[in-house]
PDB file of N, CA and C in Angstrom:
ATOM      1  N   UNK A   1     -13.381  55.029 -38.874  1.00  0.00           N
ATOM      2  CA  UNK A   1     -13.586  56.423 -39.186  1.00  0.00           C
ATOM      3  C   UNK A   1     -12.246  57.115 -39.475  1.00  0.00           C
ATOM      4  N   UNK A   2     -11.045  56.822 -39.086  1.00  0.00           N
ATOM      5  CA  UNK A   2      -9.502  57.233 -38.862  1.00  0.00           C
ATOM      6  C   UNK A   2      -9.054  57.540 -40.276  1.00  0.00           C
ATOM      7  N   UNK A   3      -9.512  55.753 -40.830  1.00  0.00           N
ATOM      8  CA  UNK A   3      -9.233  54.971 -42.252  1.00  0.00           C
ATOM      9  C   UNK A   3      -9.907  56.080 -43.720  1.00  0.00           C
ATOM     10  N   UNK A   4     -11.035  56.205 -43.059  1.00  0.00           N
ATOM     11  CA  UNK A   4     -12.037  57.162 -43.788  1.00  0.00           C
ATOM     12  C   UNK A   4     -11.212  58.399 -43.830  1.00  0.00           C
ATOM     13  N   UNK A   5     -11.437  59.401 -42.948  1.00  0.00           N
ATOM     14  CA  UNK A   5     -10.699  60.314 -42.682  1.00  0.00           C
ATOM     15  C   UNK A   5      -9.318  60.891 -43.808  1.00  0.00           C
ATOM     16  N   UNK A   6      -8.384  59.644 -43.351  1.00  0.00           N
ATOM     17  CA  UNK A   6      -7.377  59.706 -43.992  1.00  0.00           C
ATOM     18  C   UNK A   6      -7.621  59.638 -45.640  1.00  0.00           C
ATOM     19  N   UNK A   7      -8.357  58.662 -46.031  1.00  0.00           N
ATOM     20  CA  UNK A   7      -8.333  58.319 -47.772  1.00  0.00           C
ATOM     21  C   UNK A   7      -9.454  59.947 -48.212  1.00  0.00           C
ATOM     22  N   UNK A   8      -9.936  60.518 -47.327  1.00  0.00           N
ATOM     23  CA  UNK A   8     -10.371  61.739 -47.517  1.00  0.00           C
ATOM     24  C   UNK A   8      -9.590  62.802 -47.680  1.00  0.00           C
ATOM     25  N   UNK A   9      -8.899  62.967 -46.951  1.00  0.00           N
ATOM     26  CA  UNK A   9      -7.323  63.671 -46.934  1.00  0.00           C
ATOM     27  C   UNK A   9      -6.304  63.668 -48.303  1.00  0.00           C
ATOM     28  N   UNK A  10      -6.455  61.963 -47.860  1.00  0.00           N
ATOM     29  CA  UNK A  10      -5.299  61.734 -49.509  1.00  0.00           C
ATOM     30  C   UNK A  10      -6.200  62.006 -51.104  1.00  0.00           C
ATOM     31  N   UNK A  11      -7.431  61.901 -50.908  1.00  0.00           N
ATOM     32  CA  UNK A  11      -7.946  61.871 -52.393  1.00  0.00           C
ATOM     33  C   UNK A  11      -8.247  63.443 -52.467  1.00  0.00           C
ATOM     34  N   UNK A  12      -8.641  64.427 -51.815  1.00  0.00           N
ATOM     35  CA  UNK A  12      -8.213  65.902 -51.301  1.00  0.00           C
ATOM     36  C   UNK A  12      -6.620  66.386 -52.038  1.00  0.00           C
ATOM     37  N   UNK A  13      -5.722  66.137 -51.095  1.00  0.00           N
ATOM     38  CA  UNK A  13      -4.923  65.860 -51.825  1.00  0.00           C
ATOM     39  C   UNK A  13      -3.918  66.058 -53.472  1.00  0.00           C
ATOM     40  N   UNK A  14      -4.773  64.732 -53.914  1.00  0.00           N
ATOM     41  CA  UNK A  14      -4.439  64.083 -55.117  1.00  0.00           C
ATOM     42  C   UNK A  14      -4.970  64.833 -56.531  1.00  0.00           C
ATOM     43  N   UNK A  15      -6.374  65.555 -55.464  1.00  0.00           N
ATOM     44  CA  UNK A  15      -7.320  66.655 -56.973  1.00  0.00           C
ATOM     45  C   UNK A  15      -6.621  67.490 -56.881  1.00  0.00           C
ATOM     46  N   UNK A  16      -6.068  68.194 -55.536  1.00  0.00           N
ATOM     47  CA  UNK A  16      -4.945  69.426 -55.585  1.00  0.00           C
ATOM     48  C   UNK A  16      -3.606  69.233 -56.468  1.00  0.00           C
ATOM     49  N   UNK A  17      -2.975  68.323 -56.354  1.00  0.00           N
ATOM     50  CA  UNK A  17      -2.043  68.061 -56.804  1.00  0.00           C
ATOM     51  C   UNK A  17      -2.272  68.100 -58.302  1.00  0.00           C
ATOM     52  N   UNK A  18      -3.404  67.347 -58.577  1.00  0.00           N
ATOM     53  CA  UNK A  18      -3.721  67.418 -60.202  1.00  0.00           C
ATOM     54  C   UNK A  18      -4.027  68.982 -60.718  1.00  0.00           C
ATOM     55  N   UNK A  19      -4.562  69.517 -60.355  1.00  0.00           N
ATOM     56  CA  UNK A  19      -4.670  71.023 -60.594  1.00  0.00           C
ATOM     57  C   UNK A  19      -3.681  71.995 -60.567  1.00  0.00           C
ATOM     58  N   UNK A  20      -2.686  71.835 -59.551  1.00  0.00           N
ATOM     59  CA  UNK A  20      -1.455  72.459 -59.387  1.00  0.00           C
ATOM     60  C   UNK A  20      -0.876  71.947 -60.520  1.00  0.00           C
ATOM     61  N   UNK A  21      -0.883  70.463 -60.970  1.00  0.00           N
ATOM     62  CA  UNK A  21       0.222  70.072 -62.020  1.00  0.00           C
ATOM     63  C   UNK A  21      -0.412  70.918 -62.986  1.00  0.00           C
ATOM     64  N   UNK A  22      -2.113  70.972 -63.656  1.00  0.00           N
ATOM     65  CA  UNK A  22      -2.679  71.938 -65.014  1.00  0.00           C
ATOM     66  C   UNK A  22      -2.042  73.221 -64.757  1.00  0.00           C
ATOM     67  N   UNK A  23      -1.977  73.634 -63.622  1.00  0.00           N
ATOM     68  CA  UNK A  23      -1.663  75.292 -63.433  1.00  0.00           C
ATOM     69  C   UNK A  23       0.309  75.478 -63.828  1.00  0.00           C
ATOM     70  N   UNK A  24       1.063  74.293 -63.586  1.00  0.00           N
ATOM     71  CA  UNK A  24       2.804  74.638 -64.282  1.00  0.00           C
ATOM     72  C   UNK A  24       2.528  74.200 -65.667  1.00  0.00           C
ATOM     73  N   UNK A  25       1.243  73.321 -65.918  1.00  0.00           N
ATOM     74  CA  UNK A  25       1.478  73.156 -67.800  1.00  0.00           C
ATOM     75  C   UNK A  25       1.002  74.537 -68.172  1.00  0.00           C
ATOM     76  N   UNK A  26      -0.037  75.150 -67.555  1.00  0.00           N
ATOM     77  CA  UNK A  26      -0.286  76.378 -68.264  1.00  0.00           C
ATOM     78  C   UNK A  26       1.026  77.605 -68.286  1.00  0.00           C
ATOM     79  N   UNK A  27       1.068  77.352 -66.936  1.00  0.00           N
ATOM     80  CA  UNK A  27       2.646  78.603 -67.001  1.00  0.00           C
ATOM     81  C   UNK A  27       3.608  78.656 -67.561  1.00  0.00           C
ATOM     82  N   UNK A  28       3.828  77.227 -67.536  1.00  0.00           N
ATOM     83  CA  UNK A  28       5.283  76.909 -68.754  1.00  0.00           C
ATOM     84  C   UNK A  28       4.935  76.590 -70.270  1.00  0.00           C
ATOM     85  N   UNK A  29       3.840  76.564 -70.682  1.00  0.00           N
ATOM     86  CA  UNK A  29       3.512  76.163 -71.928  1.00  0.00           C
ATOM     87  C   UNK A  29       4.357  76.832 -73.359  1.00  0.00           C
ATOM     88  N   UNK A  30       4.757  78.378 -72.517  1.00  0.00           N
ATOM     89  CA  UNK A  30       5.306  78.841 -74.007  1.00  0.00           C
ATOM     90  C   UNK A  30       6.351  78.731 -73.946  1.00  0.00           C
ATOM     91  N   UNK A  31       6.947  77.939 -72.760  1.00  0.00           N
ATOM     92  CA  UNK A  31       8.496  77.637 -72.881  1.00  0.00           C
ATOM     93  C   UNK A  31       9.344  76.988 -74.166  1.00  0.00           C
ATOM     94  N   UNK A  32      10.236  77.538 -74.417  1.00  0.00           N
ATOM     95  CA  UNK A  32      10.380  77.235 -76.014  1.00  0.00           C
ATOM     96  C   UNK A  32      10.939  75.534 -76.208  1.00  0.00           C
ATOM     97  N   UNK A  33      10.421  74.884 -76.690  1.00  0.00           N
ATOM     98  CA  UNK A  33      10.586  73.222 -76.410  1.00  0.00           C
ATOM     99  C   UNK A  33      12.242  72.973 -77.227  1.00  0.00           C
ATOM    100  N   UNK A  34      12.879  73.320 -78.128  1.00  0.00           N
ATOM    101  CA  UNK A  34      13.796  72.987 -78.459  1.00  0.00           C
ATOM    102  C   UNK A  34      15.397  74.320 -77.972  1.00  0.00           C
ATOM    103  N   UNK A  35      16.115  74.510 -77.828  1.00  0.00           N
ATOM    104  CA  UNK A  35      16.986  75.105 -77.456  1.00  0.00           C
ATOM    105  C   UNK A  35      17.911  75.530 -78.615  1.00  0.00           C
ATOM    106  N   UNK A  36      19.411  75.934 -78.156  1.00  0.00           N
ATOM    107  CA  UNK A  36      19.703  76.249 -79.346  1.00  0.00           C
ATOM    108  C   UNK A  36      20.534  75.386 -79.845  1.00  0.00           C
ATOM    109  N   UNK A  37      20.998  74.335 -79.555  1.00  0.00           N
ATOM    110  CA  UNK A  37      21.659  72.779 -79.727  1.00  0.00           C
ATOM    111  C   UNK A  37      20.469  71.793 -80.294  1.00  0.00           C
ATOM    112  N   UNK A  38      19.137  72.506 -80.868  1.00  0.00           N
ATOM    113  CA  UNK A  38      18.096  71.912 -81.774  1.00  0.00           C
ATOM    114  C   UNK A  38      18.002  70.431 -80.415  1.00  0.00           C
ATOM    115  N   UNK A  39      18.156  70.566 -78.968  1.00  0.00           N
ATOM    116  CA  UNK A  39      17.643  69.309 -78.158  1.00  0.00           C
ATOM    117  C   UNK A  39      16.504  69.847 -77.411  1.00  0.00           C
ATOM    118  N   UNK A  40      15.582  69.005 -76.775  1.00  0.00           N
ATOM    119  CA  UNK A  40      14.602  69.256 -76.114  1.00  0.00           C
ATOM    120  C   UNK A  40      14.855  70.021 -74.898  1.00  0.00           C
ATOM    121  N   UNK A  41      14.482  71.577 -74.328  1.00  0.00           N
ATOM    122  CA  UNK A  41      14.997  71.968 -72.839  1.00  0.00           C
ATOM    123  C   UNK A  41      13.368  71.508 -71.984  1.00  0.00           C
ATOM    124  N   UNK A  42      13.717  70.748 -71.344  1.00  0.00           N
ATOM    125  CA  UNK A  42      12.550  70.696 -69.842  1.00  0.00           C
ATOM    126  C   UNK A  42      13.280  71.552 -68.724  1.00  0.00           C
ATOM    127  N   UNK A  43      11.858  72.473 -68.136  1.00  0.00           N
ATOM    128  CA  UNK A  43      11.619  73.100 -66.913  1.00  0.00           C
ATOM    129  C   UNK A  43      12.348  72.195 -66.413  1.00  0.00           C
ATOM    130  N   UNK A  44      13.057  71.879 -64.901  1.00  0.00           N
ATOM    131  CA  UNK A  44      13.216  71.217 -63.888  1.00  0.00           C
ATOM    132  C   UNK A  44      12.932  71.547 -62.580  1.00  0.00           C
ATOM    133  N   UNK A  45      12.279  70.977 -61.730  1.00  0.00           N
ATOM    134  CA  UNK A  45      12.061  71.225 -60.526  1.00  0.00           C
ATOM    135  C   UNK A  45      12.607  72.670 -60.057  1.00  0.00           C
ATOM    136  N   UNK A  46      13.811  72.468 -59.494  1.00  0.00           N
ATOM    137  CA  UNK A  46      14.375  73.736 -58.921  1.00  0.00           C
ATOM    138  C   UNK A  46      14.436  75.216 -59.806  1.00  0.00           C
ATOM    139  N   UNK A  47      14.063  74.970 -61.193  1.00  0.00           N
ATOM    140  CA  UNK A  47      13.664  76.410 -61.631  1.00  0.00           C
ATOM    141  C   UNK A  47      12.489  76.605 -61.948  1.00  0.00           C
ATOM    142  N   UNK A  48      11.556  75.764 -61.061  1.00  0.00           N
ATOM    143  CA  UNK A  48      10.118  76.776 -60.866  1.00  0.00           C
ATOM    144  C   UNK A  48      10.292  77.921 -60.299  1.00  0.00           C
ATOM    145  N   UNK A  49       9.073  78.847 -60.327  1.00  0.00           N
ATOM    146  CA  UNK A  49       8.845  79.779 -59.202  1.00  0.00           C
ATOM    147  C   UNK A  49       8.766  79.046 -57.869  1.00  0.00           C
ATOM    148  N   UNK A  50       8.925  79.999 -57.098  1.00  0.00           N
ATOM    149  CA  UNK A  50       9.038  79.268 -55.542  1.00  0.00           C
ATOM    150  C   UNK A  50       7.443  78.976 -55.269  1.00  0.00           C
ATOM    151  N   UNK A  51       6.320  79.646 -55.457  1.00  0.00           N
ATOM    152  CA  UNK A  51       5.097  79.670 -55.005  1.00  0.00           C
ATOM    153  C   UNK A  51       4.661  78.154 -55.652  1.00  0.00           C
ATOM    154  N   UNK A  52       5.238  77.819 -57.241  1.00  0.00           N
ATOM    155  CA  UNK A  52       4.574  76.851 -57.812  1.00  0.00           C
ATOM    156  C   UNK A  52       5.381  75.248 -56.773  1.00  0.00           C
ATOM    157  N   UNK A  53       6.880  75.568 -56.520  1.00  0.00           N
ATOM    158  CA  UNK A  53       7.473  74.642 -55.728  1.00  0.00           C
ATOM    159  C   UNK A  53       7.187  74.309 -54.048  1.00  0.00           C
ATOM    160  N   UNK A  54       6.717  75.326 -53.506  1.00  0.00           N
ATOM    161  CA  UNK A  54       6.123  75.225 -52.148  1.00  0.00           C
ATOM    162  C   UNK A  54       4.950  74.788 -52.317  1.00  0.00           C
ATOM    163  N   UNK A  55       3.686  74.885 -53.340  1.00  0.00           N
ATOM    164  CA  UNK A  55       2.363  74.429 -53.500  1.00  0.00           C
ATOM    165  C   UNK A  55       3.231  72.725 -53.556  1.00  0.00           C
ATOM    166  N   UNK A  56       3.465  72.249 -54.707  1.00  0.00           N
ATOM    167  CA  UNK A  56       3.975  70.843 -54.754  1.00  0.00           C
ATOM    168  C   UNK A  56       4.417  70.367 -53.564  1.00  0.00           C
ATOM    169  N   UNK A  57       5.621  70.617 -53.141  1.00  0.00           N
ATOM    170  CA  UNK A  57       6.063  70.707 -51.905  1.00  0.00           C
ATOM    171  C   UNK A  57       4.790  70.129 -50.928  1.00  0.00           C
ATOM    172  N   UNK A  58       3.824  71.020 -50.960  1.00  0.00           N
ATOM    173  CA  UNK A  58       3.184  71.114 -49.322  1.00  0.00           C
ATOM    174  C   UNK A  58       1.691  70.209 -49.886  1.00  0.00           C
ATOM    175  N   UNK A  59       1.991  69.820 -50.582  1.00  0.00           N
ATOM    176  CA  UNK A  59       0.656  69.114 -50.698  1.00  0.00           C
ATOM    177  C   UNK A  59       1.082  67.452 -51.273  1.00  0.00           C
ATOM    178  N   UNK A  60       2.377  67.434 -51.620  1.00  0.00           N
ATOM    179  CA  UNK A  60       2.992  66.016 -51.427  1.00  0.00           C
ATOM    180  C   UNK A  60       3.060  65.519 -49.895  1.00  0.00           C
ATOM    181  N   UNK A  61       2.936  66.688 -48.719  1.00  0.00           N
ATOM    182  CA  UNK A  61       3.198  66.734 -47.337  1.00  0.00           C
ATOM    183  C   UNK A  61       1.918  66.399 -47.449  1.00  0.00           C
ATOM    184  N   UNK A  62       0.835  66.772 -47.761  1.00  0.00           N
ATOM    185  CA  UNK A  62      -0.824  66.324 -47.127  1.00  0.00           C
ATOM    186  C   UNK A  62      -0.604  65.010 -47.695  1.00  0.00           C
ATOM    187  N   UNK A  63      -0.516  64.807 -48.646  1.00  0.00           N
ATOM    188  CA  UNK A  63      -0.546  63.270 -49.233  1.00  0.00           C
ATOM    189  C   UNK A  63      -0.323  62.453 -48.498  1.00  0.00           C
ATOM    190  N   UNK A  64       0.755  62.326 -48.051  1.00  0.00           N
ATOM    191  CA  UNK A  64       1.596  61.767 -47.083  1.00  0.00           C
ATOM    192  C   UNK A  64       1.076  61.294 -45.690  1.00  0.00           C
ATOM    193  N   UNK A  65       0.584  62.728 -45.476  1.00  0.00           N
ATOM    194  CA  UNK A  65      -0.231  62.441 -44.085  1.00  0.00           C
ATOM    195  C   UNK A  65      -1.368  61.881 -44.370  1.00  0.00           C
ATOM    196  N   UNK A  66      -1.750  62.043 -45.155  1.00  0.00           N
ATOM    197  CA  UNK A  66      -3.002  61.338 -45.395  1.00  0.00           C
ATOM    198  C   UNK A  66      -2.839  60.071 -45.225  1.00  0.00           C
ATOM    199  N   UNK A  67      -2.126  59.277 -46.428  1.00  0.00           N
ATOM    200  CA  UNK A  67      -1.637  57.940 -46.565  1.00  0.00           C
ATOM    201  C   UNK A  67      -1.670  57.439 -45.046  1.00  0.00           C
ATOM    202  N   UNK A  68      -0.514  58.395 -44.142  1.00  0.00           N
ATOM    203  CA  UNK A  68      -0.258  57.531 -42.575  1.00  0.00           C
ATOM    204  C   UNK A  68      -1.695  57.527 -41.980  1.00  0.00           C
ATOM    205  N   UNK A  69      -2.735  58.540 -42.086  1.00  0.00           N
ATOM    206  CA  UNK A  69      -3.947  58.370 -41.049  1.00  0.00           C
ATOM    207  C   UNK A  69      -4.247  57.194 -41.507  1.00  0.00           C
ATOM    208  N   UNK A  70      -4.833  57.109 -42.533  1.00  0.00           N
ATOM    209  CA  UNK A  70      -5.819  55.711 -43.315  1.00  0.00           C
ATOM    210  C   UNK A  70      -5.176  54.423 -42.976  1.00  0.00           C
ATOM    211  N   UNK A  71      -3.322  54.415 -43.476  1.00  0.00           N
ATOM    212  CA  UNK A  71      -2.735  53.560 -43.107  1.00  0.00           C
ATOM    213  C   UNK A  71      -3.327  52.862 -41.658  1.00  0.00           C
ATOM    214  N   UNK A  72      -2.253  53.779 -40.650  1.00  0.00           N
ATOM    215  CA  UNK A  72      -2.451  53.599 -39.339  1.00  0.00           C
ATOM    216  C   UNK A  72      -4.174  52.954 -38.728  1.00  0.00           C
ATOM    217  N   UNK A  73      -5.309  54.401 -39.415  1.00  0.00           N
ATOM    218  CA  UNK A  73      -6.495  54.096 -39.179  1.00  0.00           C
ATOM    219  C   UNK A  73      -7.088  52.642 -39.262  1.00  0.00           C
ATOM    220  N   UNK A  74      -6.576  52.287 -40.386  1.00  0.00           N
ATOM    221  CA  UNK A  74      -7.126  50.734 -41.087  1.00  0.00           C
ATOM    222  C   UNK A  74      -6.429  49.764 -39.701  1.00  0.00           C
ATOM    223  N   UNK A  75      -5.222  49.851 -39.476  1.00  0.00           N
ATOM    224  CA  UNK A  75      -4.102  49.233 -38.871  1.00  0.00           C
ATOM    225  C   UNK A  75      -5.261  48.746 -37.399  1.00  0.00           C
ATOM    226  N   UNK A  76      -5.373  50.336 -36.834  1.00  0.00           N
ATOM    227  CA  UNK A  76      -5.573  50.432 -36.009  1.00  0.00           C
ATOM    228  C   UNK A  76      -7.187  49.330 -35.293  1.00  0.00           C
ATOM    229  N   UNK A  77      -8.260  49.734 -36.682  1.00  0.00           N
ATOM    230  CA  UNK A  77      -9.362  49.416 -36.799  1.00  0.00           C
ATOM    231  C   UNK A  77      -9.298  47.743 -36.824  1.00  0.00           C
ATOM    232  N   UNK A  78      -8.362  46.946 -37.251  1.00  0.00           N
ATOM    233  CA  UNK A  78      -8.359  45.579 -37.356  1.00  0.00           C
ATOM    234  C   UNK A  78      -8.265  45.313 -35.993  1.00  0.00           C
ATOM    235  N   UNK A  79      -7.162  45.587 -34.919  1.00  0.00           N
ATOM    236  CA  UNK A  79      -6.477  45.624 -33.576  1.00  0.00           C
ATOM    237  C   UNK A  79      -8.111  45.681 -33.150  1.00  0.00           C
ATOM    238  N   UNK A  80      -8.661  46.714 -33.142  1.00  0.00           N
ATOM    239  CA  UNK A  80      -9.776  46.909 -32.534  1.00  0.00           C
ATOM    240  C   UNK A  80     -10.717  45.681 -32.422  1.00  0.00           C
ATOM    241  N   UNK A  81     -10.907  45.314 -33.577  1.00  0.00           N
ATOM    242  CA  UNK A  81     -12.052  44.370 -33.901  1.00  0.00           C
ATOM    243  C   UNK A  81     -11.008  42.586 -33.058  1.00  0.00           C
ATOM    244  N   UNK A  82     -10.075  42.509 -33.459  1.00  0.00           N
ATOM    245  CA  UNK A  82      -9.676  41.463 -32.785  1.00  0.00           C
ATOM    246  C   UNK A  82      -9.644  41.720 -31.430  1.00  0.00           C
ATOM    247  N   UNK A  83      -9.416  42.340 -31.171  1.00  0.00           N
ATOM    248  CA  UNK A  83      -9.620  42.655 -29.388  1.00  0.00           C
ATOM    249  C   UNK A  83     -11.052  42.169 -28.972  1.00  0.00           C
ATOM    250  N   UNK A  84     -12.137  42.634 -29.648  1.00  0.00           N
ATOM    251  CA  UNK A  84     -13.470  42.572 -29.839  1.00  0.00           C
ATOM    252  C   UNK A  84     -13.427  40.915 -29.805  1.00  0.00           C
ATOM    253  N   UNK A  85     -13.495  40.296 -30.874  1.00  0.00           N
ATOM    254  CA  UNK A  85     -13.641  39.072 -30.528  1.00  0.00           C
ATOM    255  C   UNK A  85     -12.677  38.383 -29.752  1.00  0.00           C
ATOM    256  N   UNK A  86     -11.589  38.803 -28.750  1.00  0.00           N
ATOM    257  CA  UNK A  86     -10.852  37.677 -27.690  1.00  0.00           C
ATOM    258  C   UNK A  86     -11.680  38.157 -26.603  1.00  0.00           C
ATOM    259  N   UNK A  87     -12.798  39.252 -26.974  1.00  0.00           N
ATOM    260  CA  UNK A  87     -13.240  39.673 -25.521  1.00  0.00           C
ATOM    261  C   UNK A  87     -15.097  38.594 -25.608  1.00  0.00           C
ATOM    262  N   UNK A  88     -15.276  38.604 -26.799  1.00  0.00           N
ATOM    263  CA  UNK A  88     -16.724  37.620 -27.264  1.00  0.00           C
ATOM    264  C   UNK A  88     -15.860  36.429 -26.498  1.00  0.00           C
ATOM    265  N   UNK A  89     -15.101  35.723 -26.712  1.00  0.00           N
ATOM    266  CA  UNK A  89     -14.393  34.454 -26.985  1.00  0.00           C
ATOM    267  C   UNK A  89     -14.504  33.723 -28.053  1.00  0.00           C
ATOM    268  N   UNK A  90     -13.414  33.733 -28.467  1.00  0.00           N
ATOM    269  CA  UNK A  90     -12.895  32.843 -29.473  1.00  0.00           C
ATOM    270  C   UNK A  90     -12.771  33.738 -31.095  1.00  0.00           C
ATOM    271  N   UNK A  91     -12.462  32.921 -31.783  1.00  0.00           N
ATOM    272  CA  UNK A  91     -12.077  34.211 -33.335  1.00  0.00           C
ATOM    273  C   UNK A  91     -13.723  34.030 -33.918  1.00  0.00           C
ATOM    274  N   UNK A  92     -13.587  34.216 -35.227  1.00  0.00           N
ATOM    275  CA  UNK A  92     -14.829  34.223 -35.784  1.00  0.00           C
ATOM    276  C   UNK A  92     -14.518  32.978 -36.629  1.00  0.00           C
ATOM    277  N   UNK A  93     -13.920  32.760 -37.143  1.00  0.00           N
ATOM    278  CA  UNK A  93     -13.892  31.828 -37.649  1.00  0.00           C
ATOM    279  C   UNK A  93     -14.523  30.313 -36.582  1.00  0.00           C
ATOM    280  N   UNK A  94     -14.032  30.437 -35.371  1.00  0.00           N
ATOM    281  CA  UNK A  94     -14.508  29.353 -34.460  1.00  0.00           C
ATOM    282  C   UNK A  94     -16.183  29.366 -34.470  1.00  0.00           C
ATOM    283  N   UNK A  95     -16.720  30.831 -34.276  1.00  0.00           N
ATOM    284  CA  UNK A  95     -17.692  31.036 -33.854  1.00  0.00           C
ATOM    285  C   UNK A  95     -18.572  31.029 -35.444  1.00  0.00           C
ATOM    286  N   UNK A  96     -17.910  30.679 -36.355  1.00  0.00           N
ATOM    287  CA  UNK A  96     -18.778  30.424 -38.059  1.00  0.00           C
ATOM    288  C   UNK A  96     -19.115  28.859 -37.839  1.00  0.00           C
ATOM    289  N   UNK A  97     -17.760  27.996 -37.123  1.00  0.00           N
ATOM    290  CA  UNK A  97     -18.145  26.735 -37.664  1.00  0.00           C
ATOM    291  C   UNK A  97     -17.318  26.301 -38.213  1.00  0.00           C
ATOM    292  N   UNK A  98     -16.030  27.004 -38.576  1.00  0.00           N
ATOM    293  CA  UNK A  98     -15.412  26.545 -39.774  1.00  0.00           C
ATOM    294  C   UNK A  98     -14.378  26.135 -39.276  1.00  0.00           C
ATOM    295  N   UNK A  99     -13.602  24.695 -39.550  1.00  0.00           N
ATOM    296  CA  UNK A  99     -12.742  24.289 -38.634  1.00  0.00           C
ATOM    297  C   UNK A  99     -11.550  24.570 -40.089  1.00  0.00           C
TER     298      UNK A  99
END
Protein backbone atom coordinates (compact mmCIF):
# COMPACT_ATOMS: atom_id res chain seq x y z
CA UNK A 1 0.00 0.00 0.00
CA UNK A 2 3.28 2.43 0.87
CA UNK A 3 4.46 1.44 -2.91
CA UNK A 4 0.93 2.46 -4.15
CA UNK A 5 0.73 5.49 -2.23
CA UNK A 6 3.93 6.77 -3.34
CA UNK A 7 3.61 6.08 -7.41
CA UNK A 8 0.25 8.06 -6.56
CA UNK A 9 2.11 10.93 -5.28
CA UNK A 10 4.73 10.80 -8.03
CA UNK A 11 2.24 10.45 -11.04
CA UNK A 12 0.20 13.53 -9.07
CA UNK A 13 3.14 15.09 -9.30
CA UNK A 14 4.29 14.58 -12.85
CA UNK A 15 0.51 15.97 -14.32
CA UNK A 16 1.41 19.07 -12.12
CA UNK A 17 4.58 19.49 -13.35
CA UNK A 18 3.30 19.02 -16.95
CA UNK A 19 0.81 21.80 -16.58
CA UNK A 20 3.05 24.17 -14.79
CA UNK A 21 5.56 23.51 -17.74
CA UNK A 22 2.06 24.56 -20.47
CA UNK A 23 1.49 27.51 -18.08
CA UNK A 24 5.74 29.14 -18.65
CA UNK A 25 5.15 28.14 -22.52
CA UNK A 26 2.10 30.25 -22.39
CA UNK A 27 3.74 33.16 -20.39
CA UNK A 28 6.81 33.30 -22.24
CA UNK A 29 5.50 32.65 -25.64
CA UNK A 30 5.83 36.27 -26.88
CA UNK A 31 9.25 36.37 -25.78
CA UNK A 32 11.03 37.63 -28.74
CA UNK A 33 13.02 34.37 -30.03
CA UNK A 34 15.94 36.09 -31.78
CA UNK A 35 17.85 39.09 -30.03
CA UNK A 36 19.70 41.75 -31.35
CA UNK A 37 23.01 39.72 -32.34
CA UNK A 38 20.18 37.89 -34.85
CA UNK A 39 21.04 34.56 -31.98
CA UNK A 40 18.40 32.66 -30.29
CA UNK A 41 17.61 34.37 -26.46
CA UNK A 42 16.08 31.45 -24.07
CA UNK A 43 14.23 32.38 -20.76
CA UNK A 44 16.58 30.73 -18.12
CA UNK A 45 15.63 29.40 -14.96
CA UNK A 46 16.60 32.19 -12.62
CA UNK A 47 14.68 34.85 -14.69
CA UNK A 48 11.38 33.40 -14.19
CA UNK A 49 8.92 35.01 -12.00
CA UNK A 50 9.42 33.76 -8.55
CA UNK A 51 5.73 32.22 -8.30
CA UNK A 52 6.48 30.25 -11.71
CA UNK A 53 10.11 29.12 -9.94
CA UNK A 54 8.73 28.14 -6.46
CA UNK A 55 5.71 26.12 -8.29
CA UNK A 56 8.74 24.05 -10.18
CA UNK A 57 10.73 24.16 -7.27
CA UNK A 58 8.04 22.60 -4.93
CA UNK A 59 6.66 20.09 -6.95
CA UNK A 60 10.13 18.64 -8.16
CA UNK A 61 10.09 18.35 -4.01
CA UNK A 62 6.70 16.15 -4.27
CA UNK A 63 8.27 14.16 -6.98
CA UNK A 64 10.92 13.29 -5.05
CA UNK A 65 9.06 12.32 -2.16
CA UNK A 66 7.05 10.46 -3.93
CA UNK A 67 9.78 8.43 -5.72
CA UNK A 68 11.29 7.71 -1.83
CA UNK A 69 7.66 6.42 -0.49
CA UNK A 70 7.14 3.85 -3.46
CA UNK A 71 10.87 3.32 -3.48
CA UNK A 72 11.20 2.55 0.21
CA UNK A 73 7.37 1.15 0.11
CA UNK A 74 8.29 -1.56 -2.57
CA UNK A 75 11.72 -2.06 -0.49
CA UNK A 76 9.93 -2.38 2.42
CA UNK A 77 7.00 -4.75 1.08
CA UNK A 78 9.62 -7.47 -0.25
CA UNK A 79 11.36 -7.52 3.59
CA UNK A 80 7.87 -8.14 4.60
CA UNK A 81 6.96 -11.00 2.49
CA UNK A 82 10.42 -12.72 3.11
CA UNK A 83 10.01 -12.51 6.69
CA UNK A 84 6.61 -14.18 5.88
CA UNK A 85 8.02 -17.10 4.39
CA UNK A 86 11.21 -17.76 7.07
CA UNK A 87 8.23 -17.63 9.42
CA UNK A 88 6.01 -20.52 6.94
CA UNK A 89 9.53 -22.28 6.70
CA UNK A 90 11.53 -22.39 4.05
CA UNK A 91 11.55 -19.90 0.70
CA UNK A 92 9.03 -20.51 -1.92
CA UNK A 93 10.90 -21.70 -4.20
CA UNK A 94 11.55 -24.89 -1.73
CA UNK A 95 7.97 -25.00 -1.04
CA UNK A 96 7.18 -24.98 -5.36
CA UNK A 97 9.42 -27.97 -5.76
CA UNK A 98 11.89 -26.40 -7.61
CA UNK A 99 15.32 -27.44 -6.78
Amino acid sequence: MRALCGAIITAGAMVALGLTMIGIGMRYSSYPYYGSENQPQWVKFRHLDSTLMASVIIILCVAAIGLGIAYLGLAYHHFRRSEEMKHYGGTSRERAGVS
